[in-house]
PDB file of N, CA and C in Angstrom:
ATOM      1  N   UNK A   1      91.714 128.261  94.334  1.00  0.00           N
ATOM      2  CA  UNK A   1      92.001 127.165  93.437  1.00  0.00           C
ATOM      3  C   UNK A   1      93.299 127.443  92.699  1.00  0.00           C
ATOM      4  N   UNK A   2      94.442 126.298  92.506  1.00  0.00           N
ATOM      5  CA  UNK A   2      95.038 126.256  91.648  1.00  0.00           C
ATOM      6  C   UNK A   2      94.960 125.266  90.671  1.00  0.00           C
ATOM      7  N   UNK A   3      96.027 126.289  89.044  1.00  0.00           N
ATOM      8  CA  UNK A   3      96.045 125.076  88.367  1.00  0.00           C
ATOM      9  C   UNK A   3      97.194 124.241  88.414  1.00  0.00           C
ATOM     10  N   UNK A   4      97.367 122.984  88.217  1.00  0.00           N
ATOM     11  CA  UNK A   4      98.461 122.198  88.194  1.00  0.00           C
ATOM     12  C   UNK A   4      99.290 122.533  86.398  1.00  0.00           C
ATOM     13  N   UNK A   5     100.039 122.776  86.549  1.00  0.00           N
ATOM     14  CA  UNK A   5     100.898 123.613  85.143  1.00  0.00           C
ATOM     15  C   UNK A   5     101.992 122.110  84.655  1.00  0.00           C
ATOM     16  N   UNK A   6     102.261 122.005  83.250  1.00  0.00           N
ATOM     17  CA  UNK A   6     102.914 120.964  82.903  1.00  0.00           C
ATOM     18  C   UNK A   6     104.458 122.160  82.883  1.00  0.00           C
ATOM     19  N   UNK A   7     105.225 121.554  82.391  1.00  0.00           N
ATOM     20  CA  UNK A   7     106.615 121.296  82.676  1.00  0.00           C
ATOM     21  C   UNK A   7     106.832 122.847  81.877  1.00  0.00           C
ATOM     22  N   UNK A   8     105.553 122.784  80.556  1.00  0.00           N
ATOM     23  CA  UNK A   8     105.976 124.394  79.556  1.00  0.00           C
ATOM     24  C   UNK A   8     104.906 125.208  80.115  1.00  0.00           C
ATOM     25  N   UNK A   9     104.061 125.085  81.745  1.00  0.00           N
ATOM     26  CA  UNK A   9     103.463 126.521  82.051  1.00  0.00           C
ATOM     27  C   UNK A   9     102.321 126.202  81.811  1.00  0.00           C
ATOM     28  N   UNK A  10     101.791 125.134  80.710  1.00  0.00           N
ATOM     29  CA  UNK A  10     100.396 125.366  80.583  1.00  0.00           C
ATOM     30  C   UNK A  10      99.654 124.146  81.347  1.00  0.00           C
ATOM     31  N   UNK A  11      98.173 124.570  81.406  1.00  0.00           N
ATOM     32  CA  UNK A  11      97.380 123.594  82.550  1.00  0.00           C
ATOM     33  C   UNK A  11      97.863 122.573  81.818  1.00  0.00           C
ATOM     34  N   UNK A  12      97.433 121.063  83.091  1.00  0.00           N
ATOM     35  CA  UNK A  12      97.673 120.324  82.642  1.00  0.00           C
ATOM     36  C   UNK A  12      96.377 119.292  82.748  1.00  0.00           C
ATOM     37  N   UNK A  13      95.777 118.949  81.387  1.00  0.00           N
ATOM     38  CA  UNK A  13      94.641 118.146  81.255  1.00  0.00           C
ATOM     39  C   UNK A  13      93.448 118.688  81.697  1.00  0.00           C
ATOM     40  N   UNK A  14      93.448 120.071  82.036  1.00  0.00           N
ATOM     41  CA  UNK A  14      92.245 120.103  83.469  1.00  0.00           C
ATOM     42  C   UNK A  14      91.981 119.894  84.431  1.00  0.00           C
ATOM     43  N   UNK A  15      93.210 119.832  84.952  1.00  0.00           N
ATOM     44  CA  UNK A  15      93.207 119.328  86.273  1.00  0.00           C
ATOM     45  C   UNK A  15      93.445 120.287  87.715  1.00  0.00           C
ATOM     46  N   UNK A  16      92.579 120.669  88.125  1.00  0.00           N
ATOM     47  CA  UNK A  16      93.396 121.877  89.134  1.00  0.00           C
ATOM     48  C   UNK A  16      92.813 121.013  90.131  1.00  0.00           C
ATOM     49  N   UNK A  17      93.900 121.923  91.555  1.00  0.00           N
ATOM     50  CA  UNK A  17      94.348 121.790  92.748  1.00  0.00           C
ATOM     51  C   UNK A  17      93.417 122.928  93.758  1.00  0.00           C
ATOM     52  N   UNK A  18      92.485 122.432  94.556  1.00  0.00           N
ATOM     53  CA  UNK A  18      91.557 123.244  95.892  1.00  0.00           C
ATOM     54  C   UNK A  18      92.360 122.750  96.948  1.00  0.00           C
ATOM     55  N   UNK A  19      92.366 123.903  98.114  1.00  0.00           N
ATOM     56  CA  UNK A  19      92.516 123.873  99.189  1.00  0.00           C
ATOM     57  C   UNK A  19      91.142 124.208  99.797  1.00  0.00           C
ATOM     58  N   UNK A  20      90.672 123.281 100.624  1.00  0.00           N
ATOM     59  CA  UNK A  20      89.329 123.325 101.159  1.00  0.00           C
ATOM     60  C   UNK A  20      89.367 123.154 102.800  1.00  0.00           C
ATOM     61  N   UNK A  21      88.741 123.711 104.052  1.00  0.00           N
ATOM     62  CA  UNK A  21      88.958 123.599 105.208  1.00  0.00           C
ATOM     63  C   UNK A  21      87.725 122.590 105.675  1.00  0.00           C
ATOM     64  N   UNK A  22      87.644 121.523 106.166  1.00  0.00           N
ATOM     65  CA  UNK A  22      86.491 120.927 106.718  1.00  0.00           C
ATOM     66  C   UNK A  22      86.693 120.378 107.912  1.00  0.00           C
ATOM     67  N   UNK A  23      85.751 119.833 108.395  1.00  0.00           N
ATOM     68  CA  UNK A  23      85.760 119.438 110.444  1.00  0.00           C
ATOM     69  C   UNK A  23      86.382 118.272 110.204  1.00  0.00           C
ATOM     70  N   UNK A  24      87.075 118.661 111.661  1.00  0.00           N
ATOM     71  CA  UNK A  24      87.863 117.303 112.053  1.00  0.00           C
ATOM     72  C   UNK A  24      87.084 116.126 111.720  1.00  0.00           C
ATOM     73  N   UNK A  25      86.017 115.670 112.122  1.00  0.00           N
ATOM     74  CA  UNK A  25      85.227 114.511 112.073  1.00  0.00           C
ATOM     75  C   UNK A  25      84.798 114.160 110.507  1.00  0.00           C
ATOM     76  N   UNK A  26      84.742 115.066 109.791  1.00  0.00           N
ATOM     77  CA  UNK A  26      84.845 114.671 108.635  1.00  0.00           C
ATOM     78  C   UNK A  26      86.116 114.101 107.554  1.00  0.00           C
ATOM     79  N   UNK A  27      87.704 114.650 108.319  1.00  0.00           N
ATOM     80  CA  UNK A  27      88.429 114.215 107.640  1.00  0.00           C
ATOM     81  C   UNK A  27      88.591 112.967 108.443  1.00  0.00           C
ATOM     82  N   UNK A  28      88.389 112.529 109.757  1.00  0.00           N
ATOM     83  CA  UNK A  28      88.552 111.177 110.462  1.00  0.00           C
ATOM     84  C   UNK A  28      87.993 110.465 109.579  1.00  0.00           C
ATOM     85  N   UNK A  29      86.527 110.598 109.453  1.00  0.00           N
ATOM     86  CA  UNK A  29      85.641 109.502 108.842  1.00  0.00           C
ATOM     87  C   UNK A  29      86.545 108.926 107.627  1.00  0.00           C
ATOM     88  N   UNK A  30      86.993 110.241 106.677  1.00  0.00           N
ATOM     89  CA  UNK A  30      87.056 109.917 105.634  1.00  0.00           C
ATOM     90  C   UNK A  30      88.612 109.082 105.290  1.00  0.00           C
ATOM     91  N   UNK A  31      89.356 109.176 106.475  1.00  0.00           N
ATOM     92  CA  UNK A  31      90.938 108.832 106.844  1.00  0.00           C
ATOM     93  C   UNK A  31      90.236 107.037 107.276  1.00  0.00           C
ATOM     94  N   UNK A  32      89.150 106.703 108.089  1.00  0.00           N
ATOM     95  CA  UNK A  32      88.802 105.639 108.803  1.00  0.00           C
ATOM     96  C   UNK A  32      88.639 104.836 107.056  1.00  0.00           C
ATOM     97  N   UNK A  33      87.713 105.340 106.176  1.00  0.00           N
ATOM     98  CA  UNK A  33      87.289 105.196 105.307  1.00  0.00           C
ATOM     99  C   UNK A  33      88.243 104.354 104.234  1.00  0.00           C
ATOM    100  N   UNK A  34      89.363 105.398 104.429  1.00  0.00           N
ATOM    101  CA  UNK A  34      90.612 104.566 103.152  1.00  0.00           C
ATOM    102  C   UNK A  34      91.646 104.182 103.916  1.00  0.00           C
ATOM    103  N   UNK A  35      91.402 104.168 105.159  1.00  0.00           N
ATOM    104  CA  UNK A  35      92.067 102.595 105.796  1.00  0.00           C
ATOM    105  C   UNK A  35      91.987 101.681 105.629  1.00  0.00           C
ATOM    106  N   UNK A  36      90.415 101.485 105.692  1.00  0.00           N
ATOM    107  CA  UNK A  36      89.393  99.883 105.211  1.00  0.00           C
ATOM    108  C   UNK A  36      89.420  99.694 104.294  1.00  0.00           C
ATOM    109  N   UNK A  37      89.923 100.295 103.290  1.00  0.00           N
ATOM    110  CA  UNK A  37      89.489 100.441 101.799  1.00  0.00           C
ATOM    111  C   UNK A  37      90.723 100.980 100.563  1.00  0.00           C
ATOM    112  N   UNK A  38      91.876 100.279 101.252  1.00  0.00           N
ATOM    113  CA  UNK A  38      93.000 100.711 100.637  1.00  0.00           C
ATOM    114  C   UNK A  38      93.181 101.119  99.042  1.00  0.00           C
ATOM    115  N   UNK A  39      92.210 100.712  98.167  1.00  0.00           N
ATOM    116  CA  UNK A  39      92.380 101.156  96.579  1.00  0.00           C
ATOM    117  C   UNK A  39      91.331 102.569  96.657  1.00  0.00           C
ATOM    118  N   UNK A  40      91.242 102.897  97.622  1.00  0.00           N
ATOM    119  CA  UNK A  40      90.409 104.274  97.534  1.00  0.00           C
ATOM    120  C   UNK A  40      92.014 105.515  98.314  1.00  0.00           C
ATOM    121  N   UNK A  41      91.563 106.760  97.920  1.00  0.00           N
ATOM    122  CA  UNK A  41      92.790 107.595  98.374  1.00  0.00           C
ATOM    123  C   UNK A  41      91.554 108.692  98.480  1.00  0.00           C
ATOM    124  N   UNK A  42      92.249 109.805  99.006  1.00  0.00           N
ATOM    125  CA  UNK A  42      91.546 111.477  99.663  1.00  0.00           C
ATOM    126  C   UNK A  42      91.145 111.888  98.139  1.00  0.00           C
ATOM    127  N   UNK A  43      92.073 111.823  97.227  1.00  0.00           N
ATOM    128  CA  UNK A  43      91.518 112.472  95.875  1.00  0.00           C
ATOM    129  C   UNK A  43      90.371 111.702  95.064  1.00  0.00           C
ATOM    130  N   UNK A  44      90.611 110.304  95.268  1.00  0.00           N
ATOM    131  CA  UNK A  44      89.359 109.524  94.189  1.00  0.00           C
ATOM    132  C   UNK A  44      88.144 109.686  95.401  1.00  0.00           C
ATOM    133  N   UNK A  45      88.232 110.156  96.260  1.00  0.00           N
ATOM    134  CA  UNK A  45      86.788 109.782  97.409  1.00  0.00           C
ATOM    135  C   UNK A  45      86.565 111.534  97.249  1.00  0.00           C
ATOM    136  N   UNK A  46      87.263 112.524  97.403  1.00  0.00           N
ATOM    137  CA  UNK A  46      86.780 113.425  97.450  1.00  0.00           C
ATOM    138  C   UNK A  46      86.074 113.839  95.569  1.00  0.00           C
ATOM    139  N   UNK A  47      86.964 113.327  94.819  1.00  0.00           N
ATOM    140  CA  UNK A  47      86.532 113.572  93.250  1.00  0.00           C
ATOM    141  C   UNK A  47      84.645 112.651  93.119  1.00  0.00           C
ATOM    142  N   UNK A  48      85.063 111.208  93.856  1.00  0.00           N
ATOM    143  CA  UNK A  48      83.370 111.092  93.699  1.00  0.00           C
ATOM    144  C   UNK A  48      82.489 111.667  94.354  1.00  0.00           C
ATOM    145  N   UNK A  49      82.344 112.169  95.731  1.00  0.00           N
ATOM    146  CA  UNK A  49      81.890 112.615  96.342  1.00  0.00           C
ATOM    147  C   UNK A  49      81.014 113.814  95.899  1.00  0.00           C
ATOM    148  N   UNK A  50      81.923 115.201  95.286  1.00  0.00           N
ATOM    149  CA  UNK A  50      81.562 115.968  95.069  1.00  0.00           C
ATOM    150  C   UNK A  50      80.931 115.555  93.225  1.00  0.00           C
ATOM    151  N   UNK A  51      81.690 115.165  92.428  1.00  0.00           N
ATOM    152  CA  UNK A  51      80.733 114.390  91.588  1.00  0.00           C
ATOM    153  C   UNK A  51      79.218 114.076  91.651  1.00  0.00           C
ATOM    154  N   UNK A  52      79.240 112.940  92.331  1.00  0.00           N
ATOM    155  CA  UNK A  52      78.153 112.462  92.622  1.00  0.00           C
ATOM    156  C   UNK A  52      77.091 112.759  93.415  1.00  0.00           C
ATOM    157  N   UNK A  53      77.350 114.771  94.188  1.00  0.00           N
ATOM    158  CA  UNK A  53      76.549 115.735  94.791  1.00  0.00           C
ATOM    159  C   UNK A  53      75.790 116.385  93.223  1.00  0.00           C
ATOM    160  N   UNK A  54      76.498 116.698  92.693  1.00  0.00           N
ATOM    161  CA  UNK A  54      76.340 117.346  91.661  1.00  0.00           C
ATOM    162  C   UNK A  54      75.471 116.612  90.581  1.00  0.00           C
ATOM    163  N   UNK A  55      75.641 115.345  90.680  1.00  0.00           N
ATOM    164  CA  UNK A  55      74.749 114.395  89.337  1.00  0.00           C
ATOM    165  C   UNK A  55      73.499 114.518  90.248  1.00  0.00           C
ATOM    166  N   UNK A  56      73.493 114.107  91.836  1.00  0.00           N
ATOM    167  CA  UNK A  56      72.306 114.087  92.125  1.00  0.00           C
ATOM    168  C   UNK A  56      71.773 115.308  92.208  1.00  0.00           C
ATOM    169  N   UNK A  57      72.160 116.089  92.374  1.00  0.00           N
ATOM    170  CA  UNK A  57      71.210 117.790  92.741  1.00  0.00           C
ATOM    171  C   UNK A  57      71.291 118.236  90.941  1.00  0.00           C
ATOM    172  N   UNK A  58      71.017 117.720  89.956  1.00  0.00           N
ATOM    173  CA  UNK A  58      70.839 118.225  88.560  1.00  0.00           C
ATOM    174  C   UNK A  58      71.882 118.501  87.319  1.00  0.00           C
ATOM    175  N   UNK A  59      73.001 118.560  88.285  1.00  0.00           N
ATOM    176  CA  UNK A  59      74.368 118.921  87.162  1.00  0.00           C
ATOM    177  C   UNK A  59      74.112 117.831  86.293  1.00  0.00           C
ATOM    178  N   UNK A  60      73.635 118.254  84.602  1.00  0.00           N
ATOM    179  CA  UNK A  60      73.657 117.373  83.200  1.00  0.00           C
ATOM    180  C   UNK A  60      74.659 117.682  82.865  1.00  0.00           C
ATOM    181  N   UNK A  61      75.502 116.628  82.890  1.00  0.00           N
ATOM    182  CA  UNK A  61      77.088 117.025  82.112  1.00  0.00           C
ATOM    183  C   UNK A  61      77.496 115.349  82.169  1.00  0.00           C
ATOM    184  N   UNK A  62      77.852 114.922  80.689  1.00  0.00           N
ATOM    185  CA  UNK A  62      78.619 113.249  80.507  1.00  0.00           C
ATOM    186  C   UNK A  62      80.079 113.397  81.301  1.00  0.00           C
ATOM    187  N   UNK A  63      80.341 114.648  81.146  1.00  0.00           N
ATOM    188  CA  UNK A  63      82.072 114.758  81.927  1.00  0.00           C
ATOM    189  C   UNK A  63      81.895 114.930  83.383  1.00  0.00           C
ATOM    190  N   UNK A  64      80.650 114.876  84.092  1.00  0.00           N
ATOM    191  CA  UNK A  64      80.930 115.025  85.636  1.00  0.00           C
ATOM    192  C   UNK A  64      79.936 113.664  85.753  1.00  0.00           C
ATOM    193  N   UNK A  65      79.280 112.975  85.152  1.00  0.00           N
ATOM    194  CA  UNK A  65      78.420 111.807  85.104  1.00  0.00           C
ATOM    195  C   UNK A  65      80.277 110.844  85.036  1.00  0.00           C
ATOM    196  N   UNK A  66      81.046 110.903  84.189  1.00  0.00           N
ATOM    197  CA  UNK A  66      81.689 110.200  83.717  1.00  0.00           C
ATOM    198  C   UNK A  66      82.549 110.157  84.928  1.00  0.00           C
ATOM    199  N   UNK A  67      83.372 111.349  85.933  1.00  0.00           N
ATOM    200  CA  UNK A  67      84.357 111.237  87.253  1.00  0.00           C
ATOM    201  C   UNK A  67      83.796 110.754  87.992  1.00  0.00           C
ATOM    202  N   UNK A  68      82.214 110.393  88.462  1.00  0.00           N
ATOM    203  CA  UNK A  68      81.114 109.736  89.148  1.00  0.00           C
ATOM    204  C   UNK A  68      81.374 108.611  88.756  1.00  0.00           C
ATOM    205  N   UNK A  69      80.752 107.874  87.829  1.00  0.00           N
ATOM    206  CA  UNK A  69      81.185 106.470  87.533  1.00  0.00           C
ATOM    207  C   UNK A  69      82.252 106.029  87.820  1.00  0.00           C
ATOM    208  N   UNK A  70      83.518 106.367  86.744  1.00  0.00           N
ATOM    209  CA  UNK A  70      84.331 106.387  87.191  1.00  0.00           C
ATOM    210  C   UNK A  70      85.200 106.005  88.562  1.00  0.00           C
ATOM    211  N   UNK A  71      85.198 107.044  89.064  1.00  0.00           N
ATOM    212  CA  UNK A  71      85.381 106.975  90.311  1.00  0.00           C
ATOM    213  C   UNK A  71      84.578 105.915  91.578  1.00  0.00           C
ATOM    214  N   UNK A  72      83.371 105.773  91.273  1.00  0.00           N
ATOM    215  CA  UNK A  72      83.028 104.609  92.102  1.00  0.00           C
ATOM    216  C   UNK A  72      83.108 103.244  91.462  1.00  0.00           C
ATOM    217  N   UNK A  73      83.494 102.845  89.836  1.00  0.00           N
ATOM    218  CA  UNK A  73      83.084 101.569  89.777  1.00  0.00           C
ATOM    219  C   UNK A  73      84.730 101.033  89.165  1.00  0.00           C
ATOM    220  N   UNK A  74      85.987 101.831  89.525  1.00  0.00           N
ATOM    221  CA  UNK A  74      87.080 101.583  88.974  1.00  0.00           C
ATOM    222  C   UNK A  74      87.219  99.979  88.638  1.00  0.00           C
ATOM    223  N   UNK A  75      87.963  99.187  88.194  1.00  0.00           N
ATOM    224  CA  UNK A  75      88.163  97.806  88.204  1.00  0.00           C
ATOM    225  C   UNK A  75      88.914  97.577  89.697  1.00  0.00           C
ATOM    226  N   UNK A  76      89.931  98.275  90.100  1.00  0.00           N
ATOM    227  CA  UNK A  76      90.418  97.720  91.355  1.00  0.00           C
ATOM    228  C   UNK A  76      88.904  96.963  92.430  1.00  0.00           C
ATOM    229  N   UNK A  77      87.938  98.064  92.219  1.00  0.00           N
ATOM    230  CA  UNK A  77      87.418  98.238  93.081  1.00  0.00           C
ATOM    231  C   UNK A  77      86.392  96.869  93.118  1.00  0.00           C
ATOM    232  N   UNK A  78      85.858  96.567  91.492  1.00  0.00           N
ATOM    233  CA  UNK A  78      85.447  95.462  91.706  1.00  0.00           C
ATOM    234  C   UNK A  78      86.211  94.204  91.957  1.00  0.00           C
ATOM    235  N   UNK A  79      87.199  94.101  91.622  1.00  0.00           N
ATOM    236  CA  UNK A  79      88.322  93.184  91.947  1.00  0.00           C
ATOM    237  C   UNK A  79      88.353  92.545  93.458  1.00  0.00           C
ATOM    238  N   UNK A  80      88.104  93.685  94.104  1.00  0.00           N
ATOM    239  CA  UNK A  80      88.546  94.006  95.550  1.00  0.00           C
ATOM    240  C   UNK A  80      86.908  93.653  96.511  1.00  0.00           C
ATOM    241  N   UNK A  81      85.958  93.644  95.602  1.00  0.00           N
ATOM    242  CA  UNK A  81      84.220  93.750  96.369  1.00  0.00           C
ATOM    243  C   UNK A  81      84.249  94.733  97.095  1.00  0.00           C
ATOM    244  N   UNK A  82      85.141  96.286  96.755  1.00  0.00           N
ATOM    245  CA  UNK A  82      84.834  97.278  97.379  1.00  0.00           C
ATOM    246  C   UNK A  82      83.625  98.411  96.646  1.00  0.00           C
TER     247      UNK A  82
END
């Protein structure tokens, strides 16, 4: 994992950077995925994803409940009936 550093060195917001290896067929799906679905990108699908593993298997936390929401109910998205 890295962190993403602002301009004076220090993190920025909380936000860090994974390099993660997964199967071909999983990055297809997920490439097929925000083709169809252009207001979605690799970072907001992978941020809910793993989110919303975590709310369901027990993680109590309003700040990983909140990138879950978030992330699936953006306004684009209702805008869009995605």
């Amino acid at each position: 994992m890295q962190n993403n550093l602002d301009s004076s060195g220090h993190p920025e917001d909380g936000v860090i950077s994974f390099q993660a290896e997964m199967p071909a067929s999983l990055q297809e799906a997920m490439k097929r995925f925000i083709e169809c679905h252009p207001n979605w990108d690799q970072y907001r699908l992978v941020q809910a994803a793993l989110a919303g593993f975590l709310v369901q298997n027990g993680i109590e936390s309003r700040e990983i409940t909140r990138v879950y929401v978030g992330n699936m109910f953006r306004r684009e998205s209702l805008l869009h009936g995605v």
